[in-house]
C-alpha atoms as a PDB file:
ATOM      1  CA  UNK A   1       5.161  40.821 -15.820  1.00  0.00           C
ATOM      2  CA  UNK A   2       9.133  41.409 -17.057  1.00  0.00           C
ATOM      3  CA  UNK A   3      10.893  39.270 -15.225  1.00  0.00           C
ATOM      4  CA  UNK A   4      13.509  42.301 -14.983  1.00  0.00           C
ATOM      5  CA  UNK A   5      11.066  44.598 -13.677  1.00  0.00           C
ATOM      6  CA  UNK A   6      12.588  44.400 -10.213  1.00  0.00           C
ATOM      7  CA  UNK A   7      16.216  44.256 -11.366  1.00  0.00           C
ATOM      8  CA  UNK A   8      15.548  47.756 -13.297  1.00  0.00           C
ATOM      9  CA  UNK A   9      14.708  49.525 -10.559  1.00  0.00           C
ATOM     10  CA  UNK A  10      17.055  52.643  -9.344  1.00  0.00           C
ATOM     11  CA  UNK A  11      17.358  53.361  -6.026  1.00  0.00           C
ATOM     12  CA  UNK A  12      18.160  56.923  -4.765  1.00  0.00           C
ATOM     13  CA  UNK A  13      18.761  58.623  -1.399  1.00  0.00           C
ATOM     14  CA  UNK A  14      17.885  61.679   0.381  1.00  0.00           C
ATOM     15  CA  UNK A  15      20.994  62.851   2.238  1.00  0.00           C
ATOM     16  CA  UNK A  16      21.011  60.571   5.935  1.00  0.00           C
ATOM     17  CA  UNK A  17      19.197  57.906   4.326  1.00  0.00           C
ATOM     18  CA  UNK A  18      22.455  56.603   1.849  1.00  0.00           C
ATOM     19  CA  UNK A  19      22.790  53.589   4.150  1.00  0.00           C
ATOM     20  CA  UNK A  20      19.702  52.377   3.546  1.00  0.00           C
ATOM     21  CA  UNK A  21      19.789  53.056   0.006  1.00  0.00           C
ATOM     22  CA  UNK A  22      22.510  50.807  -0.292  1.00  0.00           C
ATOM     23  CA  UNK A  23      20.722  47.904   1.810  1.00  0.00           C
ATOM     24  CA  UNK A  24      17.975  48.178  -0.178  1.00  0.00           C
ATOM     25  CA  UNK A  25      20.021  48.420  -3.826  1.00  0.00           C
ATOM     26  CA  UNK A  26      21.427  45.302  -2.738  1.00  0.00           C
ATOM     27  CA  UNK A  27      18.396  42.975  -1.390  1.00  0.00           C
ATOM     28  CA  UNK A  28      16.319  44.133  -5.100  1.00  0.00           C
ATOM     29  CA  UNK A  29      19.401  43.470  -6.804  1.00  0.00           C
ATOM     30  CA  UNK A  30      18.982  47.242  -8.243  1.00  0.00           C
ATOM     31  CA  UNK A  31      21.163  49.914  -9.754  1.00  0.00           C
ATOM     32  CA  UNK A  32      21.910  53.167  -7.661  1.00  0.00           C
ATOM     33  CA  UNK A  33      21.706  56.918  -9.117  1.00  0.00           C
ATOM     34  CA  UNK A  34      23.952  59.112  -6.651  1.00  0.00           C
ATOM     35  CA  UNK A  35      21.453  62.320  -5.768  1.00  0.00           C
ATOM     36  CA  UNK A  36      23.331  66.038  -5.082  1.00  0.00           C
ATOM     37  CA  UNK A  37      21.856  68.429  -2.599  1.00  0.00           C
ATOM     38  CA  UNK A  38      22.724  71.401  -1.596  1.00  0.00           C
ATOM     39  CA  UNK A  39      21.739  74.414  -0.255  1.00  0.00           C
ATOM     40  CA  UNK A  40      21.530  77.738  -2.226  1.00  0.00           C
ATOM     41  CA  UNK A  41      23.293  81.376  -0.200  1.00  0.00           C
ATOM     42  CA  UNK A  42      19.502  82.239   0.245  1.00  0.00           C
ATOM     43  CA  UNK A  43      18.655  78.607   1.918  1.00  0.00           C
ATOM     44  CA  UNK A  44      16.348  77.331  -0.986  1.00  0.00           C
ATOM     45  CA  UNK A  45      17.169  73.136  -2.137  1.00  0.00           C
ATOM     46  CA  UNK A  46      19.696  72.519  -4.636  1.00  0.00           C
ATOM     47  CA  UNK A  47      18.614  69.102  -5.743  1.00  0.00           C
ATOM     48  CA  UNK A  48      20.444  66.890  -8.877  1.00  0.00           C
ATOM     49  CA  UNK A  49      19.515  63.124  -9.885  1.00  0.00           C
ATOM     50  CA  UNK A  50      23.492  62.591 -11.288  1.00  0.00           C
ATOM     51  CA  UNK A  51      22.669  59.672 -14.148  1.00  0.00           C
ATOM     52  CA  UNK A  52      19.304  58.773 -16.574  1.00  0.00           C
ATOM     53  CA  UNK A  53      16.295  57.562 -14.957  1.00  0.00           C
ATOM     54  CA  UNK A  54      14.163  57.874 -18.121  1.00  0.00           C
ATOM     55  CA  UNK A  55      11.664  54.645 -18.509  1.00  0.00           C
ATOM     56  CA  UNK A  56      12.956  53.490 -14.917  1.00  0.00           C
ATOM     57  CA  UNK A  57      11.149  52.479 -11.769  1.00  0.00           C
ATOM     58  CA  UNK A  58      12.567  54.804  -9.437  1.00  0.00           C
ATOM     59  CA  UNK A  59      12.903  53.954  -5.666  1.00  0.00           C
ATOM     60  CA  UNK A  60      13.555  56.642  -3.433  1.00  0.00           C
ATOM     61  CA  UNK A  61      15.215  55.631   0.308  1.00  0.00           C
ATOM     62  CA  UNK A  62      14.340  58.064   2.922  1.00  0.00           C
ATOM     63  CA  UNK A  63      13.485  57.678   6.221  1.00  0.00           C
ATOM     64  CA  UNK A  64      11.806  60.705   7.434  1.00  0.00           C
ATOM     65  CA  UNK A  65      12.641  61.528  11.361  1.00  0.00           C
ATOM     66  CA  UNK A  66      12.892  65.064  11.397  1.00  0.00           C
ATOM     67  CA  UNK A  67      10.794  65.595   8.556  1.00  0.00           C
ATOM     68  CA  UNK A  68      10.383  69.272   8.502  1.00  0.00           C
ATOM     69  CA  UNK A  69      14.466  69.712   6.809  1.00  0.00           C
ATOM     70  CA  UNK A  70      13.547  66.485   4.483  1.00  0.00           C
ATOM     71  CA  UNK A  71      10.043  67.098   2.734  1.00  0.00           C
ATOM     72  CA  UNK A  72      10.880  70.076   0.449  1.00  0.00           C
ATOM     73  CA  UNK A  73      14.235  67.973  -1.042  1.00  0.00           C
ATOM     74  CA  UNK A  74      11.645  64.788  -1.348  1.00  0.00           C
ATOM     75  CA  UNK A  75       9.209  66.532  -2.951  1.00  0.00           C
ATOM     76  CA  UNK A  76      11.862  68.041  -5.176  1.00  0.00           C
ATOM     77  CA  UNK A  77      13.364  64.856  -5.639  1.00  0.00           C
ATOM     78  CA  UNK A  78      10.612  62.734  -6.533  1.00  0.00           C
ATOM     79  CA  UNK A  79       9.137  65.732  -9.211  1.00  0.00           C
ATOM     80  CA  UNK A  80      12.793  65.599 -10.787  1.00  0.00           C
ATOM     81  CA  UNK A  81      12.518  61.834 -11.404  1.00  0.00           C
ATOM     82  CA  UNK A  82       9.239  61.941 -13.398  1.00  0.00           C
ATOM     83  CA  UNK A  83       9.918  65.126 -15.232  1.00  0.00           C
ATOM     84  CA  UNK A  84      12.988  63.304 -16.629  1.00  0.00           C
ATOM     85  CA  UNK A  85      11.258  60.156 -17.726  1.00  0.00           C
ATOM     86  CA  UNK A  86      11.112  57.938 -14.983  1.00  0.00           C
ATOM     87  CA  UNK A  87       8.099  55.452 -15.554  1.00  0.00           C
ATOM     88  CA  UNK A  88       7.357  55.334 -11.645  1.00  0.00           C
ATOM     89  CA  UNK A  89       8.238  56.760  -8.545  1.00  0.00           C
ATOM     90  CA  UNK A  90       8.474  54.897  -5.326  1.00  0.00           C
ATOM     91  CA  UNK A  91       9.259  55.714  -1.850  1.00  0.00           C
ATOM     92  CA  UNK A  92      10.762  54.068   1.078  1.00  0.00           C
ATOM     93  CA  UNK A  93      10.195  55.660   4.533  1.00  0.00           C
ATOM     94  CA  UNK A  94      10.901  53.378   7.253  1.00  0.00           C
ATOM     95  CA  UNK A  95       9.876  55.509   9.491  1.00  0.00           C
ATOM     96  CA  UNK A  96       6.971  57.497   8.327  1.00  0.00           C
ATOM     97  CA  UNK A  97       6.086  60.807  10.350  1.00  0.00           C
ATOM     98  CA  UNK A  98       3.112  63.575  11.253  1.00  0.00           C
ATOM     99  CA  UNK A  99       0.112  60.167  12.354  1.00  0.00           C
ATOM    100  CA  UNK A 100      -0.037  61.571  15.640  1.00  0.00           C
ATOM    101  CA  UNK A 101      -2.487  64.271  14.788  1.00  0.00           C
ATOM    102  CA  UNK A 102      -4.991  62.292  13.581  1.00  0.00           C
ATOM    103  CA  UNK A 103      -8.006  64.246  15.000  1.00  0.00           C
ATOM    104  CA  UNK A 104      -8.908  67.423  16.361  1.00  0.00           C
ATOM    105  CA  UNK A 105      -8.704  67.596  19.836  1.00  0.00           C
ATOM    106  CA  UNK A 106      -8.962  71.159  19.760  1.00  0.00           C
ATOM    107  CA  UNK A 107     -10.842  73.752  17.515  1.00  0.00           C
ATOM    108  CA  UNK A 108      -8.971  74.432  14.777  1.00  0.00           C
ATOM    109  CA  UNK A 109      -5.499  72.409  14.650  1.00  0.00           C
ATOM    110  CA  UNK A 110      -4.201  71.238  11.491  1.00  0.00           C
ATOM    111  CA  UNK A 111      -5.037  67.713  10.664  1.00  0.00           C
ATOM    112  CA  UNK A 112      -1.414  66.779  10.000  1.00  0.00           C
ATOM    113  CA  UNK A 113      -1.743  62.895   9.031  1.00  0.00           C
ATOM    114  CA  UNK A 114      -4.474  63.860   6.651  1.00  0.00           C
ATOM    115  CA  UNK A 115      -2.517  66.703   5.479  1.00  0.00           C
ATOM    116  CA  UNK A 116       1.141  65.124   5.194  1.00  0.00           C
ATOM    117  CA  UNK A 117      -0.850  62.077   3.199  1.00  0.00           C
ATOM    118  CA  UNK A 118      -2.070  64.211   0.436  1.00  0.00           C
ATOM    119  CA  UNK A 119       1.400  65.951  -0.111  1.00  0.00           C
ATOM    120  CA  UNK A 120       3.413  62.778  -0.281  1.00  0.00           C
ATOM    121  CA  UNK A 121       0.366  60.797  -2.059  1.00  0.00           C
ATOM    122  CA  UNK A 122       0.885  63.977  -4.849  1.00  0.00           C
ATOM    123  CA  UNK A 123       4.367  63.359  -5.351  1.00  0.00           C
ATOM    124  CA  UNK A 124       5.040  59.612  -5.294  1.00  0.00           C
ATOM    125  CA  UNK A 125       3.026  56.536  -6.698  1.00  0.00           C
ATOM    126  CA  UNK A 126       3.162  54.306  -3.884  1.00  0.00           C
ATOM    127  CA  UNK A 127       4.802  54.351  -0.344  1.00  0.00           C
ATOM    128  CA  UNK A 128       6.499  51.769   1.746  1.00  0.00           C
ATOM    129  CA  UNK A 129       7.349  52.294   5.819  1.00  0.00           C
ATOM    130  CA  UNK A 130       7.534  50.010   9.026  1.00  0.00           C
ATOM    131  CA  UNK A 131       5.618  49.641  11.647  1.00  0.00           C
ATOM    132  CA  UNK A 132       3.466  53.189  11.514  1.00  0.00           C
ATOM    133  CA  UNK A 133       1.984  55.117  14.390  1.00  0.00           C
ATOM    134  CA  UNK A 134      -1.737  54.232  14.015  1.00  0.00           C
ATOM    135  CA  UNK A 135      -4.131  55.412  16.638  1.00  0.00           C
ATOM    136  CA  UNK A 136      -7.513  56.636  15.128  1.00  0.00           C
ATOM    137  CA  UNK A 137      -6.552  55.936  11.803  1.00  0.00           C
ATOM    138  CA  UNK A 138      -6.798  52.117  10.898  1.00  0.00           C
ATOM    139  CA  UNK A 139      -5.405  51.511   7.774  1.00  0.00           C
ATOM    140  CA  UNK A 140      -2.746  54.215   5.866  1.00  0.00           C
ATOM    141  CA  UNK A 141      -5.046  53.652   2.905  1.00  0.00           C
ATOM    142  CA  UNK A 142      -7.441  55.733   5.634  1.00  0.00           C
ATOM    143  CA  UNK A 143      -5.378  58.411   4.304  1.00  0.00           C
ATOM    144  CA  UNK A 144      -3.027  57.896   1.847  1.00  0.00           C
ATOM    145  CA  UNK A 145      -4.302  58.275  -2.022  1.00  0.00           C
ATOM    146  CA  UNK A 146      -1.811  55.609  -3.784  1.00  0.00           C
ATOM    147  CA  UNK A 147      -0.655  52.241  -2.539  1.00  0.00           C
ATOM    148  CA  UNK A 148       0.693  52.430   0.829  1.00  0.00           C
ATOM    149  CA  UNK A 149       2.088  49.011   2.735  1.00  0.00           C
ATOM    150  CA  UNK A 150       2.832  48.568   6.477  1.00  0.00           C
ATOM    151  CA  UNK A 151       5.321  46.359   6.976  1.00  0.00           C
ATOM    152  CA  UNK A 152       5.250  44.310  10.280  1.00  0.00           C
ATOM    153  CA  UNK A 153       8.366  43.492  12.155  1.00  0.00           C
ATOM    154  CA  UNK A 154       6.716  42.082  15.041  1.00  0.00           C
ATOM    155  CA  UNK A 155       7.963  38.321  14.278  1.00  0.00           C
ATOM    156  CA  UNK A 156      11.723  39.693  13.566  1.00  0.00           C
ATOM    157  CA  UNK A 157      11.782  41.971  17.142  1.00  0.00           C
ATOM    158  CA  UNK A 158      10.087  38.877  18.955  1.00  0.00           C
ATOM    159  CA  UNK A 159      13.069  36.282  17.285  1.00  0.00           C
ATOM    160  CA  UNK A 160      15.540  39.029  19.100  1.00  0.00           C
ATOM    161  CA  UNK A 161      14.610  39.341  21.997  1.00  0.00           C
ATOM    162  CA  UNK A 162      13.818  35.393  21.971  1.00  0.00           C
ATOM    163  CA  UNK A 163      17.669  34.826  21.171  1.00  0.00           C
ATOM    164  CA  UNK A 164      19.155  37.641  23.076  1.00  0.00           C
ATOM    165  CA  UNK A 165      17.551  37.825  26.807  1.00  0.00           C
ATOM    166  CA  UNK A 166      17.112  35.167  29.201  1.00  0.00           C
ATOM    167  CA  UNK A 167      14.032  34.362  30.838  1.00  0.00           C
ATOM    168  CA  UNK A 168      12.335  37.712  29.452  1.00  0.00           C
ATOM    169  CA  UNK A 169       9.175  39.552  30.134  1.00  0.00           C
ATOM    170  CA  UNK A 170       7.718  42.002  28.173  1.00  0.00           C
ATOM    171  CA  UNK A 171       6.477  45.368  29.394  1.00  0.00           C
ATOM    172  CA  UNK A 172       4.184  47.607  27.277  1.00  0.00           C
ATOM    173  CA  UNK A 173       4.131  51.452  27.807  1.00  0.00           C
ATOM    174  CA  UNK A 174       0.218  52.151  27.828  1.00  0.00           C
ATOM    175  CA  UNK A 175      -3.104  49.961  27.207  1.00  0.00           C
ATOM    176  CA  UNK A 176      -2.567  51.002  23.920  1.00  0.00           C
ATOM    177  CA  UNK A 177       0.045  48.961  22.865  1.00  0.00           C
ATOM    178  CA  UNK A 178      -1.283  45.620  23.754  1.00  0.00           C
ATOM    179  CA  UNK A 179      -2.172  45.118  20.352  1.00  0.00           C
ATOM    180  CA  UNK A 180       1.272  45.184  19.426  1.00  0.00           C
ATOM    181  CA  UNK A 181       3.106  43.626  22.497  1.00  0.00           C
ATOM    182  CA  UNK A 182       1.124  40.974  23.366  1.00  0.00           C
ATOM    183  CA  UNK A 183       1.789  39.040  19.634  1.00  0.00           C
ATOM    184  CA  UNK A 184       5.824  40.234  20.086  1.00  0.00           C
ATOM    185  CA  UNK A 185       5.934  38.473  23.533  1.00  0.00           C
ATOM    186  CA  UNK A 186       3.797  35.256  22.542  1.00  0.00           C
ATOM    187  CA  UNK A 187       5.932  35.112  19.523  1.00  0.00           C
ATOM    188  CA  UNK A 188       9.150  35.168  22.092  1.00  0.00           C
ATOM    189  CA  UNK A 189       7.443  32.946  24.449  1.00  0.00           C
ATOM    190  CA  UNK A 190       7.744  35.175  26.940  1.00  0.00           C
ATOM    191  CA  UNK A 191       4.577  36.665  29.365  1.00  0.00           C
ATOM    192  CA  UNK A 192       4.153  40.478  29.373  1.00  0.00           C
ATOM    193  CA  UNK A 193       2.267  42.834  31.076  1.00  0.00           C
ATOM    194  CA  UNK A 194       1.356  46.830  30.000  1.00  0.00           C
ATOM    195  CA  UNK A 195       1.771  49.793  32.488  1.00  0.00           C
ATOM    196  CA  UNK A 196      -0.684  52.490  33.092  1.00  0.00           C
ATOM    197  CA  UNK A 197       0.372  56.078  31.637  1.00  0.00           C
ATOM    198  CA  UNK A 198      -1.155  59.339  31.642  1.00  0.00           C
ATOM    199  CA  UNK A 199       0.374  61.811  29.133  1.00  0.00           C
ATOM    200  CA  UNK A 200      -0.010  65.004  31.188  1.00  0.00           C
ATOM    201  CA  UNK A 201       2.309  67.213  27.894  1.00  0.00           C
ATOM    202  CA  UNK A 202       4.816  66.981  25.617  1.00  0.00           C
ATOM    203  CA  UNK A 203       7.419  66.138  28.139  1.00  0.00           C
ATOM    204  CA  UNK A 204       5.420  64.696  30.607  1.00  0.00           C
ATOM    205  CA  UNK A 205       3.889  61.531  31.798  1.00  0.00           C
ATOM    206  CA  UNK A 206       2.454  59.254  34.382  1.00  0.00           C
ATOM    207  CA  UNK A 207       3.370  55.884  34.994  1.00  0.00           C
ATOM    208  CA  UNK A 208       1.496  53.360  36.958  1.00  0.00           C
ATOM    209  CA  UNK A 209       2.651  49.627  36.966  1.00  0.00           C
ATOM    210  CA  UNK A 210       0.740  46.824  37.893  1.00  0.00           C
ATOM    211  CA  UNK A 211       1.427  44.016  40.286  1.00  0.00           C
ATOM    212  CA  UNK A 212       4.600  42.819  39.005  1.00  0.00           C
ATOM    213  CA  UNK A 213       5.228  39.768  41.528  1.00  0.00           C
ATOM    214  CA  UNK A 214       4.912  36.772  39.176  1.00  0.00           C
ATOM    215  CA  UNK A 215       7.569  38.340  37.035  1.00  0.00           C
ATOM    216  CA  UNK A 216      10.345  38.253  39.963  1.00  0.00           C
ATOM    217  CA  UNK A 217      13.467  36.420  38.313  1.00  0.00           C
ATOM    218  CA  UNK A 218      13.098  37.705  34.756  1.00  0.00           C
ATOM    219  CA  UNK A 219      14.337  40.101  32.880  1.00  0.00           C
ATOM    220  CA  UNK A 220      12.303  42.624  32.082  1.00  0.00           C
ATOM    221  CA  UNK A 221      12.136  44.208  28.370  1.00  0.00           C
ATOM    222  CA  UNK A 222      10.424  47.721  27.572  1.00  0.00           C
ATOM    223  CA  UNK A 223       9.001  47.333  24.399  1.00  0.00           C
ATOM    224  CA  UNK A 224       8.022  50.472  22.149  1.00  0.00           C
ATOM    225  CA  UNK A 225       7.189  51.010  18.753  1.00  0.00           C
ATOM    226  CA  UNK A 226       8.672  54.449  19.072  1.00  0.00           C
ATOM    227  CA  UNK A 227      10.883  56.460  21.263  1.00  0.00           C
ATOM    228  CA  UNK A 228      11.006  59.915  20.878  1.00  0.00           C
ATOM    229  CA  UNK A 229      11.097  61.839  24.122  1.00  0.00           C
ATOM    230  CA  UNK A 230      11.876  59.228  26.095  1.00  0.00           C
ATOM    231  CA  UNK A 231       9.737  59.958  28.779  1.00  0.00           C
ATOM    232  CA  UNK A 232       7.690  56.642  28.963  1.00  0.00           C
ATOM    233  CA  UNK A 233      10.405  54.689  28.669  1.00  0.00           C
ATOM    234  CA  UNK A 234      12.316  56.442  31.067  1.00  0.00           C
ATOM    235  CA  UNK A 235       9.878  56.606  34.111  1.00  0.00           C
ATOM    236  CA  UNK A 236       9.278  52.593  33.118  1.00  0.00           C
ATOM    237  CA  UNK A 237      12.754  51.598  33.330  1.00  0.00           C
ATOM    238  CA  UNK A 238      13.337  53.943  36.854  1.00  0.00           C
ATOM    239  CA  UNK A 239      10.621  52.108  38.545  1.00  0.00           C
ATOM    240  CA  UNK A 240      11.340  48.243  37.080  1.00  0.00           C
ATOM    241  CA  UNK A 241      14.967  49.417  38.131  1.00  0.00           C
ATOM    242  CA  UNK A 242      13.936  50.255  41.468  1.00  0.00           C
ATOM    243  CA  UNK A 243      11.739  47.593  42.268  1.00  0.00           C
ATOM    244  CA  UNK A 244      13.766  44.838  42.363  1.00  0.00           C
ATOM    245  CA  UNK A 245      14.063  43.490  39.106  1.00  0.00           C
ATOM    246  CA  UNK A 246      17.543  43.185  36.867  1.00  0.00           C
ATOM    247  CA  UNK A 247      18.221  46.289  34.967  1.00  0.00           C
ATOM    248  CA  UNK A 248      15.643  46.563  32.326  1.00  0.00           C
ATOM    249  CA  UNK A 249      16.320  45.807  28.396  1.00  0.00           C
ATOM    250  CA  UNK A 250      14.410  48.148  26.147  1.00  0.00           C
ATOM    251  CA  UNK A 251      13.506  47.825  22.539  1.00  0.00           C
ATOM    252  CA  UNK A 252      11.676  49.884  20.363  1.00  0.00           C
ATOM    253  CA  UNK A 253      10.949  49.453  15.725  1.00  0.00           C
ATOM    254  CA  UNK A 254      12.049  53.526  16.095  1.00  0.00           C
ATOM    255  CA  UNK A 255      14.162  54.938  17.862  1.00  0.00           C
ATOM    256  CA  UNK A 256      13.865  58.845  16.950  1.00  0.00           C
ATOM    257  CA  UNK A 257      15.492  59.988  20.672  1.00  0.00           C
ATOM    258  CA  UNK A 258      15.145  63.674  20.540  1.00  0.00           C
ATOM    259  CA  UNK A 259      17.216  65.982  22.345  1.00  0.00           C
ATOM    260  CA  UNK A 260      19.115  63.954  25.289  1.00  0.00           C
ATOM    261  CA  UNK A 261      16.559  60.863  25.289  1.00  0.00           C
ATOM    262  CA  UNK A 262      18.864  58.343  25.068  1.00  0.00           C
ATOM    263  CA  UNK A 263      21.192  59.371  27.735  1.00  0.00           C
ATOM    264  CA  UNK A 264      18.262  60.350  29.796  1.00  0.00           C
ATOM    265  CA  UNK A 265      16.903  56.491  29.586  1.00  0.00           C
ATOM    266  CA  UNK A 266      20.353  54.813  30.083  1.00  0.00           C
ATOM    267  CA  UNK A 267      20.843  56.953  33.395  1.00  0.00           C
ATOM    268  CA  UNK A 268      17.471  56.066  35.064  1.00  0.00           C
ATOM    269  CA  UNK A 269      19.024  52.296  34.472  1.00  0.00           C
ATOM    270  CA  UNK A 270      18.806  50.719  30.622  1.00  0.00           C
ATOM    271  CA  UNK A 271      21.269  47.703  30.868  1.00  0.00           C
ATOM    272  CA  UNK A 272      20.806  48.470  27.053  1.00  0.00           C
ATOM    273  CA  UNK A 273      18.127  50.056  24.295  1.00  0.00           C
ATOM    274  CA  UNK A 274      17.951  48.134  21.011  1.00  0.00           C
ATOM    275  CA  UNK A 275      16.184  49.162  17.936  1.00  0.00           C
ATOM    276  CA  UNK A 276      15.403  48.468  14.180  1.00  0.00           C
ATOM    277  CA  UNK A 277      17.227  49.897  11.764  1.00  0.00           C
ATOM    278  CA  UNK A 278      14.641  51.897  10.490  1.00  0.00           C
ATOM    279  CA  UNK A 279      16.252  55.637  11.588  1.00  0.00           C
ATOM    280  CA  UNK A 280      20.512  54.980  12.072  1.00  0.00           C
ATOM    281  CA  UNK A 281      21.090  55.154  15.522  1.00  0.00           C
ATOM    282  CA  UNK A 282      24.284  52.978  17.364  1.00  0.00           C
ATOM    283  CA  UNK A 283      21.529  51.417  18.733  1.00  0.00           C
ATOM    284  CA  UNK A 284      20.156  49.337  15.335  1.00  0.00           C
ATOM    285  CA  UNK A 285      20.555  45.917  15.719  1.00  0.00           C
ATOM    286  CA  UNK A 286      17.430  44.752  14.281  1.00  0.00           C
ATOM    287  CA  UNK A 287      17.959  44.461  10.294  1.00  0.00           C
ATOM    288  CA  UNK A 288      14.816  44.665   8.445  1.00  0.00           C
ATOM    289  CA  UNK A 289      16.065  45.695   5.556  1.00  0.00           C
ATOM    290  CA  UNK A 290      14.924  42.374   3.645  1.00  0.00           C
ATOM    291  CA  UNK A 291      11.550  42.918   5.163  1.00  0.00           C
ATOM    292  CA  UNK A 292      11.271  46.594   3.638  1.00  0.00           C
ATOM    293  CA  UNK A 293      12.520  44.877   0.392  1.00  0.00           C
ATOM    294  CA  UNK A 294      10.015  42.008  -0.272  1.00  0.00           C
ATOM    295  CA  UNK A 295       7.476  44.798   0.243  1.00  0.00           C
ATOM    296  CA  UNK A 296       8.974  47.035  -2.583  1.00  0.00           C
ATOM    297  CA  UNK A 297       9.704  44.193  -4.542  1.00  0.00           C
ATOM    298  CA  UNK A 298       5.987  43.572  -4.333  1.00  0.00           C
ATOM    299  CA  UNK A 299       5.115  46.927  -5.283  1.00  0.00           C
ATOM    300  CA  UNK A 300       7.589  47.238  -8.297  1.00  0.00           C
ATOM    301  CA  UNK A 301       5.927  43.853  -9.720  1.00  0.00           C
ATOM    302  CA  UNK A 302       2.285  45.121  -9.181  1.00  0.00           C
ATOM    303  CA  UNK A 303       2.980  47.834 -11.352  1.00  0.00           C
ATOM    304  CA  UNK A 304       4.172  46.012 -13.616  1.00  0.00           C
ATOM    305  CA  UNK A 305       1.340  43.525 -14.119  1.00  0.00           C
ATOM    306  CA  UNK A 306      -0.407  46.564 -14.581  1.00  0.00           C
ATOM    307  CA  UNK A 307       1.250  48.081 -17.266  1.00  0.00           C
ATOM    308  CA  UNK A 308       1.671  44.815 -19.353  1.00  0.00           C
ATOM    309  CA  UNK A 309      -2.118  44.384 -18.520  1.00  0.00           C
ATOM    310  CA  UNK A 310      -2.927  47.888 -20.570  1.00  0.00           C
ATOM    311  CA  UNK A 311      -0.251  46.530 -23.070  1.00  0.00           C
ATOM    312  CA  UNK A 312      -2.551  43.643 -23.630  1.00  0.00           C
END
């Protein structure tokens, strides 16, 4: 392996994601290409890579909430990079969209996670996010047709909330996310409990808790891996807030907050919500930004290896 294969890396950004590109340019010790986009009178992507990338690794930083207006510019993006030489394309996603239709659970619907896999797996040669929204699907290889890597930040949001909140307990939003909480609060050394929710639509939901009393005199802390409505976390916090305890902390890896979610969750009575800095929000305050990098850094080196293997 070169022992500047890392170092040659370029790192570009889809507009929103520039922050991150930085972060990231500076953890690989990496060179940045500033990227031009624009829309055209008629609405079609005006995209320009504004430097060489030819016999480059190229790393592209985006972190794709509100995919739907960032796709067509990645896709564009990433085909730029090779057509002009670059000898691999990369990309960063922190926050990795369309796993929640993993199945059919009625005739005919659009297998989205299956379907959003195969376009990115066609453009890029391996992918890097945090944290994704598995259900059904196991592993992203499940899906995904080139490298993908999950990073965990379970041991960085468990050393927060360790540090930050006295006498904690953790509180998961459905059965479901035992598998995620329960390691977080061990980690924290804090007990934790998960609530009973029914998703009854879109907006919403159900929420039964369970007997609380041998958390009385703690803090409790919602813990999510993503908050998009709201709605869970909301109806958790209302009825933790109304039943006695201290105004609840909540923490989630995303924090997506569509439409008024935030506001909605501070006003049924957040003392605060805290989240990764995986989508920018004023609520990051959990870098893992040097997490995200050791897993590109591995990637960049595996590829590598491989090519001085064929050189062999």
């Amino acid at each position: 392996m070169s022992p500047h294969a890392v170092e040659a890396a370029l790192v570009l950004s889809l507009p929103g994601s520039e922050g991150l590109a930085a972060r990231l340019a500076g953890e690989l010790g990496s060179g940045r290409r500033l990227v031009e986009t624009r829309h055209f009178p008629d609405g079609e992507w005006y995209v320009r890579i504004g430097g060489e990338v030819r016999d480059c690794p190229i790393v592209i930083a985006a972190t794709l909430d509100r995919p739907d207006e960032k796709l067509l510019p990645l896709l564009l993006l990433a085909a730029t990079a090779r057509e002009l030489g670059a000898d691999e394309v990369g990309l960063v996603a922190p926050y990795l969209p369309y796993l929640r239709q993993d199945r059919r659970f009625r005739p005919g619907e659009a297998l989205s996670a299956v379907h959003f896999a195969r376009l990115l797996s066609d453009a890029v040669d391996w992918v890097v996010t945090v944290e994704p929204h598995l259900h059904r699907i196991h592993r992203l290889s499940d899906v995904y047709q080139v490298p993908a890597c999950a990073v965990g930040v379970a041991a960085r949001v468990a050393a927060w909330i360790k540090g930050d909140i006295e006498r904690p307990f953790v509180v998961g939003p459905d059965e479901e996310s035992r598998q995620w909480v329960e390691p977080v609060a061990r980690a924290a050394g804090a007990p934790f409990t998960v609530v009973r929710k029914c998703r009854v639509g879109d907006f919403r939901v159900e929420i039964t808790l369970p007997d609380l009393k041998e958390f009385h005199g703690r803090t409790p802390v919602v813990l999510d891996d993503i908050v998009s409505t709201g709605r869970t976390m909301e109806q958790i916090v209302r009825k933790l807030a109304h039943g006695g305890f201290p105004n609840p902390e909540c923490v989630a890896v995303h924090g997506i907050f569509a439409g008024d979610a935030y506001a909605r969750i501070r006003r049924a009575g957040a003392a605060a919500i805290t989240t990764c800095n995986t989508i920018p929000h004023a609520t990051n305050a959990i870098d893992v930004t040097a997490l995200i990098a050791g897993a590109v850094r591995g990637m960049l080196e595996r590829t590598a290896e491989a090519w001085e293997e064929r050189a062999s």
